[in-house]
Protein backbone atom coordinates (compact mmCIF):
# COMPACT_ATOMS: atom_id res chain seq x y z
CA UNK A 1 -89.82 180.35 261.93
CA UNK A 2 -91.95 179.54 258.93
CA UNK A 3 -91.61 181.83 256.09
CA UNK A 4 -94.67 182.76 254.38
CA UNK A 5 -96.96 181.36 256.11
CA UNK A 6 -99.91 183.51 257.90
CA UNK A 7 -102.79 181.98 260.10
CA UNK A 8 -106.24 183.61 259.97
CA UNK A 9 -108.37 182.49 262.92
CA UNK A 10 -111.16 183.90 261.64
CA UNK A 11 -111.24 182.11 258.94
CA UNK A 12 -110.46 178.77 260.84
CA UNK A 13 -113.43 179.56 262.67
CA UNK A 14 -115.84 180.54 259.75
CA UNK A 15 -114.68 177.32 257.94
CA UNK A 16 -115.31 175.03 261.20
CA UNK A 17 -119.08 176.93 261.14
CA UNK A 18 -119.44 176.25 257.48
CA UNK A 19 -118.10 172.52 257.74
CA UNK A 20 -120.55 171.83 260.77
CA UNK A 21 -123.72 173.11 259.16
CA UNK A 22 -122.96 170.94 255.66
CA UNK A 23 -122.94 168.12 258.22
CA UNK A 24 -125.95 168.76 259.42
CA UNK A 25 -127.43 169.80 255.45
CA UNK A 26 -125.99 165.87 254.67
CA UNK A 27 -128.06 164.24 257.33
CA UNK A 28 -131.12 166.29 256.77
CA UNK A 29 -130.75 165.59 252.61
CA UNK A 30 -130.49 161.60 253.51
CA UNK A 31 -133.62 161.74 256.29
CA UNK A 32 -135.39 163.25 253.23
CA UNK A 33 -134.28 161.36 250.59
CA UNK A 34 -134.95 158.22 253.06
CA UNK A 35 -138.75 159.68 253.32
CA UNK A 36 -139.46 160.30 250.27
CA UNK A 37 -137.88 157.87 247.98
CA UNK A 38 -140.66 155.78 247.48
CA UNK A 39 -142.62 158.45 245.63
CA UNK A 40 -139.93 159.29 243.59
CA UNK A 41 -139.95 157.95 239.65
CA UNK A 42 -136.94 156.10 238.11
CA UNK A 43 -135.38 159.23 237.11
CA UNK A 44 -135.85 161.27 239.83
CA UNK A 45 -134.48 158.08 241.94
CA UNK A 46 -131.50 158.04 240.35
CA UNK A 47 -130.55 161.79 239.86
CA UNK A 48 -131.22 162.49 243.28
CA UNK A 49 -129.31 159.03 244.50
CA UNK A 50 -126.80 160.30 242.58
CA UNK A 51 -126.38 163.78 243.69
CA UNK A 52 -126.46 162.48 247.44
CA UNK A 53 -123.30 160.10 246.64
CA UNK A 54 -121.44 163.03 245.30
CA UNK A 55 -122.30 165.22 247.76
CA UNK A 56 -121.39 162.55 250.37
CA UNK A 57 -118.33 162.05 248.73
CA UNK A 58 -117.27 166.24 248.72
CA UNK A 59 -118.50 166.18 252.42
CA UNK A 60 -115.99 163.33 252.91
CA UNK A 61 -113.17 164.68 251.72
CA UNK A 62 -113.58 167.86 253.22
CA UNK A 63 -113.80 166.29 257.00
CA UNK A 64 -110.88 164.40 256.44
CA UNK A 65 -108.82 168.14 255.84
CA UNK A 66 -110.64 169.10 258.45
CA UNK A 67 -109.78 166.87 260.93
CA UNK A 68 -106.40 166.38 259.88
CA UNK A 69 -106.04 170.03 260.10
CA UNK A 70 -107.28 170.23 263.13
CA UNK A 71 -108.36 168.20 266.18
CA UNK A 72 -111.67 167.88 265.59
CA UNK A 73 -111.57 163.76 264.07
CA UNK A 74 -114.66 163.76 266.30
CA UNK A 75 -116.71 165.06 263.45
CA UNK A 76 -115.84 162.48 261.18
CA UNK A 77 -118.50 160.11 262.86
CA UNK A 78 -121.93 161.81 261.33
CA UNK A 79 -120.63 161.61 257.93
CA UNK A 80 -120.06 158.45 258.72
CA UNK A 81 -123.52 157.99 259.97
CA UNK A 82 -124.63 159.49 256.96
CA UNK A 83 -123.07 157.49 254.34
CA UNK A 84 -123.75 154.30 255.91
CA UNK A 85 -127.42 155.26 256.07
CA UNK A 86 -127.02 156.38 252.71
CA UNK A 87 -125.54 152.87 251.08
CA UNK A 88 -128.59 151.41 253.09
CA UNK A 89 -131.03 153.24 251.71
CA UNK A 90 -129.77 152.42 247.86
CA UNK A 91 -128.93 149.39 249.21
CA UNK A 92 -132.62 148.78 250.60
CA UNK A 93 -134.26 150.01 247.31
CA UNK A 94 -132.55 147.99 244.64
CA UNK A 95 -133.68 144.96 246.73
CA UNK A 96 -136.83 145.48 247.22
CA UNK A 97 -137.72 146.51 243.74
């Protein structure tokens, strides 16, 4: 028997909710920032490039608790899908400029 240790499962379940709907903020930030970052100036460009990567990163980290903790590694794949579309999108701009 463990000693000190108390499980909540309402608070495993909040934290799943909350974890799902950042995935689903992180692909709707990179559709946007995918639309619209060919209007956007240098500065812009790179504040908001850079405020996706940390995001992504954050996002990252927290599915990989999250899965660990859990059995949910199927969630892992979006962010995936996210960052990858992400590092194209950078990727894409610096070339083409």
């Amino acid at each position: 028997m463990a000693a000190g240790r108390v499980e909540n499962p309402m608070l495993g379940r909040t934290l799943h909710k909350v974890t799902l709907y950042l995935i689903l903020v992180n692909l709707g930030l990179v559709a946007g920032f995918g639309l619209r970052m060919s209007v956007l100036g240098f500065c812009a460009f790179m504040l908001t490039g850079a405020l996706l990567v940390s995001y992504q990163l954050v996002i990252t980290r927290l599915m990989y608790l999250e899965a660990r903790r859990s059995n949910d590694g199927y969630l892992i794949y979006p962010v995936i899908l996210a960052g990858l579309g992400l590092a194209l999108l950078l990727l894409l701009s610096v070339i083409g400029d």
